[in-house]
PDB file of N, CA and C in Angstrom:
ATOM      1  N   UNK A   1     135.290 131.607 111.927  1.00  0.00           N
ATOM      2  CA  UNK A   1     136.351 131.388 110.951  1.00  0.00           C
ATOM      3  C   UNK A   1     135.740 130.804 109.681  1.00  0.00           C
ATOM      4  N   UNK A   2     136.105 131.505 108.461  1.00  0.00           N
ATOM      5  CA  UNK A   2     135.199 130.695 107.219  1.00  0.00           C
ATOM      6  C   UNK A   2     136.412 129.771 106.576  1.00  0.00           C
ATOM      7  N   UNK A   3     135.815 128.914 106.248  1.00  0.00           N
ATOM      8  CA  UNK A   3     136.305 127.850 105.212  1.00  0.00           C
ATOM      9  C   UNK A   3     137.008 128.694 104.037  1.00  0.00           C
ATOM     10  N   UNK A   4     138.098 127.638 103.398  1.00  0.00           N
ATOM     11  CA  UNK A   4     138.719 128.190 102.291  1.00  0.00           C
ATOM     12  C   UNK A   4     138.000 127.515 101.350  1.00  0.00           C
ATOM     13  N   UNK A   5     137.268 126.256 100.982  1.00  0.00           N
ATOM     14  CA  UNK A   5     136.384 125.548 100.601  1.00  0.00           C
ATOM     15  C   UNK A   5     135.654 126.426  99.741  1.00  0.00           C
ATOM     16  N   UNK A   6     135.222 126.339  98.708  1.00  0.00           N
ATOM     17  CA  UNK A   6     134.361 127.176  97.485  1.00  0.00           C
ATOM     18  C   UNK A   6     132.952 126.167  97.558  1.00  0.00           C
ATOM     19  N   UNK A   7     131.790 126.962  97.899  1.00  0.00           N
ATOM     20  CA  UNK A   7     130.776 126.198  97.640  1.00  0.00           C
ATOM     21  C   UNK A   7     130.439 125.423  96.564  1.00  0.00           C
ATOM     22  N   UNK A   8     129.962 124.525  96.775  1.00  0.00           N
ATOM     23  CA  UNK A   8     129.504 123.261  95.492  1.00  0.00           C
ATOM     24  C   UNK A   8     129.311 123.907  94.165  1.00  0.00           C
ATOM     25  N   UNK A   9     128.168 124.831  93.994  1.00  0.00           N
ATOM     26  CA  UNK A   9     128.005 125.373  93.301  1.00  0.00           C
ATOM     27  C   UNK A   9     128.740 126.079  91.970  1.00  0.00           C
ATOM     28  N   UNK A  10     129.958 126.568  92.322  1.00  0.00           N
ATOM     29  CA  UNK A  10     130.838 127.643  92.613  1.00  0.00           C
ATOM     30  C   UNK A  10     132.001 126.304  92.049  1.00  0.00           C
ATOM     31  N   UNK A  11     132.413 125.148  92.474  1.00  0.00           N
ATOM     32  CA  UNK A  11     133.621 124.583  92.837  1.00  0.00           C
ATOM     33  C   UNK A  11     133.832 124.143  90.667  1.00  0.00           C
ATOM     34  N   UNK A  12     132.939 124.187  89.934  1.00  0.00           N
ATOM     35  CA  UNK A  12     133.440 123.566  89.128  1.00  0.00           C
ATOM     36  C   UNK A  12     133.892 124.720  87.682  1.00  0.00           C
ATOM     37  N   UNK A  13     132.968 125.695  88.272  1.00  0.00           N
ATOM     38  CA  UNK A  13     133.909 126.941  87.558  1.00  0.00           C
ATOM     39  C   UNK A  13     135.305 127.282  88.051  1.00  0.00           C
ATOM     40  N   UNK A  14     135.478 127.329  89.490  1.00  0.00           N
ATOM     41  CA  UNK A  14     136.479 127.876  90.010  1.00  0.00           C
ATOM     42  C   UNK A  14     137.396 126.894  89.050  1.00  0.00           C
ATOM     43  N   UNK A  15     137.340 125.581  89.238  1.00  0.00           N
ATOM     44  CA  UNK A  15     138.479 124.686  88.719  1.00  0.00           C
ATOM     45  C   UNK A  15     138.671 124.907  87.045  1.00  0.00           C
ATOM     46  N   UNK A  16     137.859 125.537  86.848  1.00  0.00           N
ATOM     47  CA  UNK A  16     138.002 125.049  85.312  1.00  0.00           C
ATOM     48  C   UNK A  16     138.795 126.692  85.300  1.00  0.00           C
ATOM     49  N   UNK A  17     138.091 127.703  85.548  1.00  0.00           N
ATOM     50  CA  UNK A  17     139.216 129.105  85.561  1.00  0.00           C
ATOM     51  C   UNK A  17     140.583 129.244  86.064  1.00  0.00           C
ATOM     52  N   UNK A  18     140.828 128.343  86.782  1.00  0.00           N
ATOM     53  CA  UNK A  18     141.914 127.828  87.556  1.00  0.00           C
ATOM     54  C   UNK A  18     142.866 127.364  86.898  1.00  0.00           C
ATOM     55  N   UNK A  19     142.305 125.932  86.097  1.00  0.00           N
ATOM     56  CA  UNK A  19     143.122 125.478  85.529  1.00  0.00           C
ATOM     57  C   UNK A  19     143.685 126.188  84.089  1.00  0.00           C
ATOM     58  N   UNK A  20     142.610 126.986  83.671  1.00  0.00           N
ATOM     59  CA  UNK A  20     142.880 127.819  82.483  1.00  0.00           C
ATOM     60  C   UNK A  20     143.400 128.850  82.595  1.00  0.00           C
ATOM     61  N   UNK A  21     144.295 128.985  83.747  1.00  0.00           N
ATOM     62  CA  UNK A  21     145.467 130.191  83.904  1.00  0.00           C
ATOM     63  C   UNK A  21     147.137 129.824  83.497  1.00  0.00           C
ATOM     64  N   UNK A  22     147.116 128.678  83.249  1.00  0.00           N
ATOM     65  CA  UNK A  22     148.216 127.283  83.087  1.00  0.00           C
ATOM     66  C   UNK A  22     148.094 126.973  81.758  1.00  0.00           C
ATOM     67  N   UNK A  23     147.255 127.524  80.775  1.00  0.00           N
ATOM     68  CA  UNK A  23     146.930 127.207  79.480  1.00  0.00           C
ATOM     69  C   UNK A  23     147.577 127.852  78.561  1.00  0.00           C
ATOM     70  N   UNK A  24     148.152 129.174  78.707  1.00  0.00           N
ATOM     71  CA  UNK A  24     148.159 130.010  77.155  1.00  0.00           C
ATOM     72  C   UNK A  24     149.502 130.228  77.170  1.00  0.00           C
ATOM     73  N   UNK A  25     149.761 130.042  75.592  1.00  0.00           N
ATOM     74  CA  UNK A  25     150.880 130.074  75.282  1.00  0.00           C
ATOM     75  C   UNK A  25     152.091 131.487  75.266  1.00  0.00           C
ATOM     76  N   UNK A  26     151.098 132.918  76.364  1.00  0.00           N
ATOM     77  CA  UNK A  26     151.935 133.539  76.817  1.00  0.00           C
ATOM     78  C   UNK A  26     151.615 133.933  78.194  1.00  0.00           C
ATOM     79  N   UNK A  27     152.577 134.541  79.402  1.00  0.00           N
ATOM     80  CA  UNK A  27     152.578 135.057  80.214  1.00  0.00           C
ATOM     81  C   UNK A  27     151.938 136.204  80.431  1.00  0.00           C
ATOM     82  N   UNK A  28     151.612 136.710  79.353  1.00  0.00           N
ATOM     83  CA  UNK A  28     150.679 137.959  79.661  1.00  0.00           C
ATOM     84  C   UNK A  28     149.470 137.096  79.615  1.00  0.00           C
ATOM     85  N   UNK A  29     148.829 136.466  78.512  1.00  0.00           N
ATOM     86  CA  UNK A  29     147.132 135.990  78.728  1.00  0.00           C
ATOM     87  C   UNK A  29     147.022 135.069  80.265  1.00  0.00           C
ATOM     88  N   UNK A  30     148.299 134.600  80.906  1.00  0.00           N
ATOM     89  CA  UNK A  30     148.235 133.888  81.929  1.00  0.00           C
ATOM     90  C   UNK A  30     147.798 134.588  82.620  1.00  0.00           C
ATOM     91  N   UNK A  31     148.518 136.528  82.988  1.00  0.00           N
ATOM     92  CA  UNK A  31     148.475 136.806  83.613  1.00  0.00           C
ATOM     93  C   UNK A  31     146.517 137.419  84.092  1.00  0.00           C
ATOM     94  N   UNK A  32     146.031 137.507  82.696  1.00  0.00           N
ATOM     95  CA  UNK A  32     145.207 138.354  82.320  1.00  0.00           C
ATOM     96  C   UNK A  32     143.964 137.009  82.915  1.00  0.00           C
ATOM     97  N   UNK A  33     144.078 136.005  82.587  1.00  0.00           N
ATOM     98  CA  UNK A  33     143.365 135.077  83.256  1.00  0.00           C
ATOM     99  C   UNK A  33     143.132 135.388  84.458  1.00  0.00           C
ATOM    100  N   UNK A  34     144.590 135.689  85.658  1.00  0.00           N
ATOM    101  CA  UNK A  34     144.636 135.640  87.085  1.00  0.00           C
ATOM    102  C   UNK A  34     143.430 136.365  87.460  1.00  0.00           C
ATOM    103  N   UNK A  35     143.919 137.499  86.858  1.00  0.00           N
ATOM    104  CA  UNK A  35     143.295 139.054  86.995  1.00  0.00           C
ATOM    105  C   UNK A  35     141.859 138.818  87.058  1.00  0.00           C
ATOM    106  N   UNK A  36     141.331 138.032  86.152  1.00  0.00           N
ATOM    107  CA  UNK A  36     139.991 137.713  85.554  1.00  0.00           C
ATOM    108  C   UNK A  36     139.320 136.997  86.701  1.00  0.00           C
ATOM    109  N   UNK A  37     140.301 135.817  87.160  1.00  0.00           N
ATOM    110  CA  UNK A  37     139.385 135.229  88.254  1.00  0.00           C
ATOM    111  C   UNK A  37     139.423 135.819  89.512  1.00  0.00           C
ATOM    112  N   UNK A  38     140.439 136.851  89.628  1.00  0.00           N
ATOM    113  CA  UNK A  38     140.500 137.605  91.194  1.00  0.00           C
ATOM    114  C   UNK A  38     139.348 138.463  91.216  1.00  0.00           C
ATOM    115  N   UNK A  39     139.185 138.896  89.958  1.00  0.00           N
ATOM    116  CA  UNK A  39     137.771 140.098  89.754  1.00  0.00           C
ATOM    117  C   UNK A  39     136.826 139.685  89.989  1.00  0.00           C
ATOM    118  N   UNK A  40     136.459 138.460  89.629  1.00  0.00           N
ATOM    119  CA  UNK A  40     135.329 137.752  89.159  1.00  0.00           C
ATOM    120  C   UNK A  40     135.384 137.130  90.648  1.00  0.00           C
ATOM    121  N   UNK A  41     135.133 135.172  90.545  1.00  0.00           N
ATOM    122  CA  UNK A  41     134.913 134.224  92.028  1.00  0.00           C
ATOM    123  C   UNK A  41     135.633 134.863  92.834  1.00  0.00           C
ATOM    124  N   UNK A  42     137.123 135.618  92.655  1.00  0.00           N
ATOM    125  CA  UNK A  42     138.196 135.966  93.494  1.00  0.00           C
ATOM    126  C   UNK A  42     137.202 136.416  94.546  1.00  0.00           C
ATOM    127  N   UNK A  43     136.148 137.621  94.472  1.00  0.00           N
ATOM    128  CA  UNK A  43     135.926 138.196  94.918  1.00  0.00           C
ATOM    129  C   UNK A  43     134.739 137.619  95.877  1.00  0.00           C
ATOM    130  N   UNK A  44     134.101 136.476  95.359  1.00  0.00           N
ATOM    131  CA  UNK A  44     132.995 135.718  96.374  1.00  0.00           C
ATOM    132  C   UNK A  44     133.861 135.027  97.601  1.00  0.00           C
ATOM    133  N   UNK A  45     134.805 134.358  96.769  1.00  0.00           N
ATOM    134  CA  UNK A  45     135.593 133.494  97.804  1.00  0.00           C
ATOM    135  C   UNK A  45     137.038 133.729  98.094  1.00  0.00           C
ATOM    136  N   UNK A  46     137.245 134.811  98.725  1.00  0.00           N
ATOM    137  CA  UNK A  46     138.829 135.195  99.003  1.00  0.00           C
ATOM    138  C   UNK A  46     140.036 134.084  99.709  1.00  0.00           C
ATOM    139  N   UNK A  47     139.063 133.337 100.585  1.00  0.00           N
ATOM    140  CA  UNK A  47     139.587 132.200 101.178  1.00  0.00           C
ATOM    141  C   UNK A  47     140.133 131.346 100.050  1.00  0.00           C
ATOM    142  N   UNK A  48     139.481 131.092  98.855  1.00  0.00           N
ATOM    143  CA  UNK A  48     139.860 130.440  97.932  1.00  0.00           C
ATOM    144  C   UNK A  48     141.104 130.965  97.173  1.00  0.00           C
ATOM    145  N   UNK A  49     140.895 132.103  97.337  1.00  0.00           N
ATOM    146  CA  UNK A  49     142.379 132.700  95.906  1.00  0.00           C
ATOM    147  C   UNK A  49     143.505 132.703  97.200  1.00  0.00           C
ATOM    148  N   UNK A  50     143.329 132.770  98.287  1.00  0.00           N
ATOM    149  CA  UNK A  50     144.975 132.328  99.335  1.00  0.00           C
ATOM    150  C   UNK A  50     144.835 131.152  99.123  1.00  0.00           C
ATOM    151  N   UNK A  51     144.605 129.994  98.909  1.00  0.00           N
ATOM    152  CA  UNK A  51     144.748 128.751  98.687  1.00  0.00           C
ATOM    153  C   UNK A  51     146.141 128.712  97.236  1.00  0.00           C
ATOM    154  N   UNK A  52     145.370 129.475  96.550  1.00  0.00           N
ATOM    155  CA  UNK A  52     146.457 129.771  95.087  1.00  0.00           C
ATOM    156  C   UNK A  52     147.911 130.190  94.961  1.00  0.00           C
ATOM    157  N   UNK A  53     148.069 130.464  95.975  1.00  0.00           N
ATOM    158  CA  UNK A  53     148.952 131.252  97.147  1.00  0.00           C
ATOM    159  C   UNK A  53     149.600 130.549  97.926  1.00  0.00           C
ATOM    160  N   UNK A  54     149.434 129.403  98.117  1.00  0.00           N
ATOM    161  CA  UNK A  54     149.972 128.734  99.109  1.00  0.00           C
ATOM    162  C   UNK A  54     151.788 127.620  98.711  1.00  0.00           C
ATOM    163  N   UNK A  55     152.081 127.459 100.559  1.00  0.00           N
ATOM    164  CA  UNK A  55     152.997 126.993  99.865  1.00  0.00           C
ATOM    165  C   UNK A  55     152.816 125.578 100.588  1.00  0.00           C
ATOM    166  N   UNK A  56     151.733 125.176 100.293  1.00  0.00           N
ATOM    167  CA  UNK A  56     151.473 123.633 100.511  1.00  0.00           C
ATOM    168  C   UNK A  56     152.822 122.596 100.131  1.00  0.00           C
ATOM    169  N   UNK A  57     153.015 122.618  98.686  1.00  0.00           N
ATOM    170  CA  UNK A  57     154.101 121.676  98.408  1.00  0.00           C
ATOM    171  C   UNK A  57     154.648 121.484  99.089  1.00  0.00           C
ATOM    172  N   UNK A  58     155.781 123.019  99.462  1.00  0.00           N
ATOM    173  CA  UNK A  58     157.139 123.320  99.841  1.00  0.00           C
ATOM    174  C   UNK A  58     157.165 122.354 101.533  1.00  0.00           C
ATOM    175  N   UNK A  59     156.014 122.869 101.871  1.00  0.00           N
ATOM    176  CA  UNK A  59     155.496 122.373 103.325  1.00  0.00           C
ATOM    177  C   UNK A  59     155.611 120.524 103.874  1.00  0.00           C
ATOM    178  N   UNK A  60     154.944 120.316 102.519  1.00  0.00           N
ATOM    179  CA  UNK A  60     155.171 118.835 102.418  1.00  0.00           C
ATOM    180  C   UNK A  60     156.149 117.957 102.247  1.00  0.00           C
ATOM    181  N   UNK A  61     157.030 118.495 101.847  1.00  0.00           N
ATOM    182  CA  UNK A  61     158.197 118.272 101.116  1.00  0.00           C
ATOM    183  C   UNK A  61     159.290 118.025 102.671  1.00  0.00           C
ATOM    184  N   UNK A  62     159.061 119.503 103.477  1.00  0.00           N
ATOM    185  CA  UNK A  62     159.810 119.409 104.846  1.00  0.00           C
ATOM    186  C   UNK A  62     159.343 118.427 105.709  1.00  0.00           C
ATOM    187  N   UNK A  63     157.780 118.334 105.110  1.00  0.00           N
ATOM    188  CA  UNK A  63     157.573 117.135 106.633  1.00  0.00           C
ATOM    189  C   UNK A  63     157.489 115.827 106.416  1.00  0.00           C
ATOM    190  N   UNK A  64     158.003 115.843 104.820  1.00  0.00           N
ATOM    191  CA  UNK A  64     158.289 113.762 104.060  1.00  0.00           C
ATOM    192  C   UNK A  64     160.019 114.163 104.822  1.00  0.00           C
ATOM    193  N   UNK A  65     160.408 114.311 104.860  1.00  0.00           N
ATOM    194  CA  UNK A  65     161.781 115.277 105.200  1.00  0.00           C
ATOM    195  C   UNK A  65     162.439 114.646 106.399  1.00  0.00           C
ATOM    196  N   UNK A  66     161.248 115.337 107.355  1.00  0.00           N
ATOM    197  CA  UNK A  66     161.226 115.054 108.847  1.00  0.00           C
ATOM    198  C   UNK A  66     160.761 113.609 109.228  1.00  0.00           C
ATOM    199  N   UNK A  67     159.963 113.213 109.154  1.00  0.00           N
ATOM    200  CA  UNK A  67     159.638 112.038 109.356  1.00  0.00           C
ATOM    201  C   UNK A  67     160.382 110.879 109.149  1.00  0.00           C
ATOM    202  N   UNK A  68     160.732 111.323 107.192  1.00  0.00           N
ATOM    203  CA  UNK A  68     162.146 110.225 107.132  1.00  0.00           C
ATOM    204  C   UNK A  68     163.381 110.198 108.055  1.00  0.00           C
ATOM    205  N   UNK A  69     163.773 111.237 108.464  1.00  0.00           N
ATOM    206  CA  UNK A  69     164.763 111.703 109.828  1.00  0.00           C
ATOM    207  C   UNK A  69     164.838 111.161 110.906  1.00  0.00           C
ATOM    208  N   UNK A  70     163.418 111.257 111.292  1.00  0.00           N
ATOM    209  CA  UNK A  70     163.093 110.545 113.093  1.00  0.00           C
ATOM    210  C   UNK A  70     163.288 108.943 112.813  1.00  0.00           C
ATOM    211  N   UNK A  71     162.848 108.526 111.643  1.00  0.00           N
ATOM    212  CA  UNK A  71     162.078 107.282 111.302  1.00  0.00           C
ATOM    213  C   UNK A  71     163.808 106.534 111.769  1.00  0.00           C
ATOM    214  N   UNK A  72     165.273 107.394 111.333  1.00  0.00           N
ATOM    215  CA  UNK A  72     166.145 107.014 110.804  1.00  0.00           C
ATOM    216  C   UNK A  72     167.110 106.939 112.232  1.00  0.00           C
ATOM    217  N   UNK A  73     166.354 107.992 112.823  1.00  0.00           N
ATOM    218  CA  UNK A  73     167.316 108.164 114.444  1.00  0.00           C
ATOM    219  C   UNK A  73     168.619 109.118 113.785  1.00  0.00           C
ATOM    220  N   UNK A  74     169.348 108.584 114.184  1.00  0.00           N
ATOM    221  CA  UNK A  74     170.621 109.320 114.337  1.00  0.00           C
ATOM    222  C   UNK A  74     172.034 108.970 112.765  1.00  0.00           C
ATOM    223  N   UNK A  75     172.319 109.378 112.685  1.00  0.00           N
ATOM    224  CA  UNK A  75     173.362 109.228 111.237  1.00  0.00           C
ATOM    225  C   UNK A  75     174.759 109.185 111.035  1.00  0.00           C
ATOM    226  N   UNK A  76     175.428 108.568 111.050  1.00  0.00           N
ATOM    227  CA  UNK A  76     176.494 108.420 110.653  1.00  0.00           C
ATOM    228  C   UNK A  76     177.228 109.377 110.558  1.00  0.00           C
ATOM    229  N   UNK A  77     177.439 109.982 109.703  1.00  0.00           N
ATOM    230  CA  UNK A  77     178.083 111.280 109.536  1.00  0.00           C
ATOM    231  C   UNK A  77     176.705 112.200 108.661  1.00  0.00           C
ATOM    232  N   UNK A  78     176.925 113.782 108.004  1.00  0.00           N
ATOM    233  CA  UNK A  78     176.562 114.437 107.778  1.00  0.00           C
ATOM    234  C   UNK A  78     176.201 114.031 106.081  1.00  0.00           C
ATOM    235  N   UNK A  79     177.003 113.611 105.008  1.00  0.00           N
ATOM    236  CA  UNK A  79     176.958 112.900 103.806  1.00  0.00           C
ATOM    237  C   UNK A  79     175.486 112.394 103.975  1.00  0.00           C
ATOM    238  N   UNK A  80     175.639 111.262 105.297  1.00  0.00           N
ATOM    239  CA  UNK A  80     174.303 110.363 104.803  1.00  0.00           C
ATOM    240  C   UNK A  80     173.455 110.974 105.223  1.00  0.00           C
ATOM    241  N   UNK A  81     173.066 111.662 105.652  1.00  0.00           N
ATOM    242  CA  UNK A  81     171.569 112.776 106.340  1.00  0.00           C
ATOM    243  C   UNK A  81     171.676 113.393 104.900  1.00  0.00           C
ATOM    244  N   UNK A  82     172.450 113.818 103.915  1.00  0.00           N
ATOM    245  CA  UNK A  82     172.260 114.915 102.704  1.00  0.00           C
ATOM    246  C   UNK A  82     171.787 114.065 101.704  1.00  0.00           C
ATOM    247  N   UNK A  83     172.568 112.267 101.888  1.00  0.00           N
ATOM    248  CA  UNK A  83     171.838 111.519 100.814  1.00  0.00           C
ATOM    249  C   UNK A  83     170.307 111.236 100.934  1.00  0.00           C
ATOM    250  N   UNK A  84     169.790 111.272 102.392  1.00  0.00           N
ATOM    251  CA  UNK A  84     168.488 110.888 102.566  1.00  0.00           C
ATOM    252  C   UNK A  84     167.389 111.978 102.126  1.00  0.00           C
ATOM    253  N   UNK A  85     168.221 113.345 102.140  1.00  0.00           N
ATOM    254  CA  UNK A  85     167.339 114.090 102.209  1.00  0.00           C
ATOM    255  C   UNK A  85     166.805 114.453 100.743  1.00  0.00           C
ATOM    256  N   UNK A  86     168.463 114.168  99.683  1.00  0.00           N
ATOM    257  CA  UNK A  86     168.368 114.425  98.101  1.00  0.00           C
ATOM    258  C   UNK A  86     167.566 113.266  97.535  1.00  0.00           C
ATOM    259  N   UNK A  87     167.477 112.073  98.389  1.00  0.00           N
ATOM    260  CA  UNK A  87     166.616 111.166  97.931  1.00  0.00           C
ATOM    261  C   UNK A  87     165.185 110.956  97.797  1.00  0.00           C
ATOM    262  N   UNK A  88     164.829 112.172  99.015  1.00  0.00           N
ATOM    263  CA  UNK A  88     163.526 112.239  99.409  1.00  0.00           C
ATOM    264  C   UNK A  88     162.744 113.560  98.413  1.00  0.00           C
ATOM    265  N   UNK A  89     163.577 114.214  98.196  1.00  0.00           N
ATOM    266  CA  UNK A  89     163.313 115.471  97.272  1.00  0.00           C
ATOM    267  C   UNK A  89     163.645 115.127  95.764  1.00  0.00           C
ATOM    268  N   UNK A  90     164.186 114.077  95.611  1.00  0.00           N
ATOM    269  CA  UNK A  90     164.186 113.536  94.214  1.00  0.00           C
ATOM    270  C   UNK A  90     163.072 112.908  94.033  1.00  0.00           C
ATOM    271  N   UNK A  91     162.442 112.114  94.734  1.00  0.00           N
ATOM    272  CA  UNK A  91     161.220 111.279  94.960  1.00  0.00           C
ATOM    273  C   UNK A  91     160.101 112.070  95.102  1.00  0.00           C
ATOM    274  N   UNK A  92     159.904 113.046  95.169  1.00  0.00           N
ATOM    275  CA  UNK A  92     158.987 114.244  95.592  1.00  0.00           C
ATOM    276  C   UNK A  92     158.707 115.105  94.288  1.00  0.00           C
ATOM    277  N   UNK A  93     160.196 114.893  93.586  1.00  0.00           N
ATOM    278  CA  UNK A  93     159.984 115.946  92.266  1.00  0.00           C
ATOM    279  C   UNK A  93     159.728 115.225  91.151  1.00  0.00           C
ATOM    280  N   UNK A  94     159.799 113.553  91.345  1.00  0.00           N
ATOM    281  CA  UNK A  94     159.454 112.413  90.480  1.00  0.00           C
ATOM    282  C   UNK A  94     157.618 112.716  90.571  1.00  0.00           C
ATOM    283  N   UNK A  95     156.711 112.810  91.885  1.00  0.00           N
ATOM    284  CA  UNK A  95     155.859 112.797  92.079  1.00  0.00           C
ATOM    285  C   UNK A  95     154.961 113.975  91.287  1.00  0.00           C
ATOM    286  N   UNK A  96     155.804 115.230  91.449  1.00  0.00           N
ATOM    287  CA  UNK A  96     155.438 116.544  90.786  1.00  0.00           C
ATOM    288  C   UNK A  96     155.145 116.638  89.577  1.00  0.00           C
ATOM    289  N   UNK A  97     156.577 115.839  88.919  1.00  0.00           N
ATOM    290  CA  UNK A  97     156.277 115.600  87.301  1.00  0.00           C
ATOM    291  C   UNK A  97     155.514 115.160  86.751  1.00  0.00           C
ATOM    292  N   UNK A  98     154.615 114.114  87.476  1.00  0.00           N
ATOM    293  CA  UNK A  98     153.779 113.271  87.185  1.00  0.00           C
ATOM    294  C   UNK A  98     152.502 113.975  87.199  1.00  0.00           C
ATOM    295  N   UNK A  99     152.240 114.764  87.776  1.00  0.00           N
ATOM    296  CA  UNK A  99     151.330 115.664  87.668  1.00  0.00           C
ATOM    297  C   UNK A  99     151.720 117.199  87.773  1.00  0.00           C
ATOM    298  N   UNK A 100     151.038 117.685  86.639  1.00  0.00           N
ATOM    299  CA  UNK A 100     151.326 119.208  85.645  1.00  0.00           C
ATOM    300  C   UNK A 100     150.785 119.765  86.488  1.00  0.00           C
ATOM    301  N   UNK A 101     151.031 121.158  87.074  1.00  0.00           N
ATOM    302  CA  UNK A 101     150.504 121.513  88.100  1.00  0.00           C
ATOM    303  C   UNK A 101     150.828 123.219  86.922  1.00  0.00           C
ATOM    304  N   UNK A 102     152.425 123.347  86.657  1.00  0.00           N
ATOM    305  CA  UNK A 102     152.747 124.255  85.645  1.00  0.00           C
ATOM    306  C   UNK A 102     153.326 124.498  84.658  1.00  0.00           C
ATOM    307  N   UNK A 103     153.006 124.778  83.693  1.00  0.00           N
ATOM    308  CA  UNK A 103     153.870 124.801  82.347  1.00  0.00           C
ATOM    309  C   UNK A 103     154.678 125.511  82.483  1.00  0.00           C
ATOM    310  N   UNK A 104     156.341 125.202  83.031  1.00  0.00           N
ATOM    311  CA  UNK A 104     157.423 125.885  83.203  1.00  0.00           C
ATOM    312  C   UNK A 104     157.689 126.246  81.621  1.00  0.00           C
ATOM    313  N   UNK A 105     157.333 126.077  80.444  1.00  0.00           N
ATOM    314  CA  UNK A 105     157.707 126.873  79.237  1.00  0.00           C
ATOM    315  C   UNK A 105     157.404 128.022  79.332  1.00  0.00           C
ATOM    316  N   UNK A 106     155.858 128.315  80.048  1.00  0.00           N
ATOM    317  CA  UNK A 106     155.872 129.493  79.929  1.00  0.00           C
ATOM    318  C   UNK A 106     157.211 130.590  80.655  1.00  0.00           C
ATOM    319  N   UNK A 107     157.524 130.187  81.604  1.00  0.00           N
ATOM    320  CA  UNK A 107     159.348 130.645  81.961  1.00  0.00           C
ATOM    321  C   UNK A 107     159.916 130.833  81.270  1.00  0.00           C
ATOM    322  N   UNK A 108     160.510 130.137  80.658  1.00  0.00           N
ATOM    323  CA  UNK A 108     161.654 130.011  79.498  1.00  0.00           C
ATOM    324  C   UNK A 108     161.271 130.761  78.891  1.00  0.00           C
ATOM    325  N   UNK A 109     160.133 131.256  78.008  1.00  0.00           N
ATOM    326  CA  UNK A 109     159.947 131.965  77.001  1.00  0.00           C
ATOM    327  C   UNK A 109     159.554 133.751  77.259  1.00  0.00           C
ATOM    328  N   UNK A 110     159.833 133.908  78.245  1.00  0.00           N
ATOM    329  CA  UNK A 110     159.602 135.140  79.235  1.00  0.00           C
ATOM    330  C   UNK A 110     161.375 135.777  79.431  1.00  0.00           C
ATOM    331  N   UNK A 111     161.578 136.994  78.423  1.00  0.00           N
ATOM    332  CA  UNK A 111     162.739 137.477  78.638  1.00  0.00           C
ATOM    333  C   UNK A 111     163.178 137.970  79.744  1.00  0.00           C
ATOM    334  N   UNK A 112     162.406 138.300  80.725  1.00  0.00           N
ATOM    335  CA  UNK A 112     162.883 138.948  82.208  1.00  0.00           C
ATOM    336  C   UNK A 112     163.242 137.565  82.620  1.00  0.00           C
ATOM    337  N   UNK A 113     162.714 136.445  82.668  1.00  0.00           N
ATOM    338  CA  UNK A 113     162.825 135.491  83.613  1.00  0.00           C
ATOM    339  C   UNK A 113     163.958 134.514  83.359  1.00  0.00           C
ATOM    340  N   UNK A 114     164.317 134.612  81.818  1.00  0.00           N
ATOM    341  CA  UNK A 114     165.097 133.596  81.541  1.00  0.00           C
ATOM    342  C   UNK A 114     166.447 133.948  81.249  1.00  0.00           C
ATOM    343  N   UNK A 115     166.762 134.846  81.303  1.00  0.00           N
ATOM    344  CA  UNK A 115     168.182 135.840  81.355  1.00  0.00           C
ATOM    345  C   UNK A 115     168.773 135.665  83.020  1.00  0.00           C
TER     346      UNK A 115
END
C-alpha cells in the first residue's frame, strides 16, 4: 500500500502549486492551475492529488458531532440534540474562517454558480 505522503523533496513545490490554485482572480486560471498540477506532480504522486479530493472536513465535523453526543448521553427532547449539534457546527465554521482554505469570491463571481 503506498503512502499519500509526497516525498520531502517534492513536498514544498507541491504546497506552493497547491496553494496557488486558490489565488487568481478567475475560475478559469484556477481551473488551469488544477490542470497544471495534475499534469505535472499529479502524475508522480497520485496518492497526493486524492488527498485534494477529500472530504476530511466534512468527516470531522461528524465525529466533533458524535463524541459531543455520547459525551452528553441521552437528551431531553429533540430541540436540544439540534441546539448541540448547531453549536458544534457553528464552532467548526468559526474554526474554518480562521483559516482560508478557499476564496469563496471566486463563487460569487462565476455566472453558472451564482444564479
Amino acid at each position: 500500500m503506498s503512502s499519500a505522503r509526497p516525498p520531502w523533496r517534492l513536498r514544498g513545490r507541491l504546497g506552493k502549486q497547491t496553494s496557488a490554485i486558490f489565488e487568481p482572480p478567475h475560475l478559469q486560471d484556477a481551473r488551469k492551475r488544477l490542470e497544471a498540477l495534475q499534469e505535472g506532480l499529479g502524475r508522480q504522486m497520485p496518492e497526493a492529488m486524492e488527498c485534494l479530493r477529500s472530504t476530511n472536513g466534512l468527516e470531522r465535523l461528524h465525529s466533533e458531532v458524535k463524541r459531543r453526543i455520547r459525551s452528553v448521553g441521552a437528551f431531553p427532547d429533540r430541540a436540544s440534540a439540534l441546539r448541540l449539534i448547531t453549536a458544534v457546527a457553528l464552532e467548526t465554521t468559526g474554526v474554518w474562517d480562521d483559516r482560508r482554505y478557499l476564496d469563496m469570491s471566486l463563487l460569487k463571481s462565476n455566472p453558472i454558480i451564482a444564479a
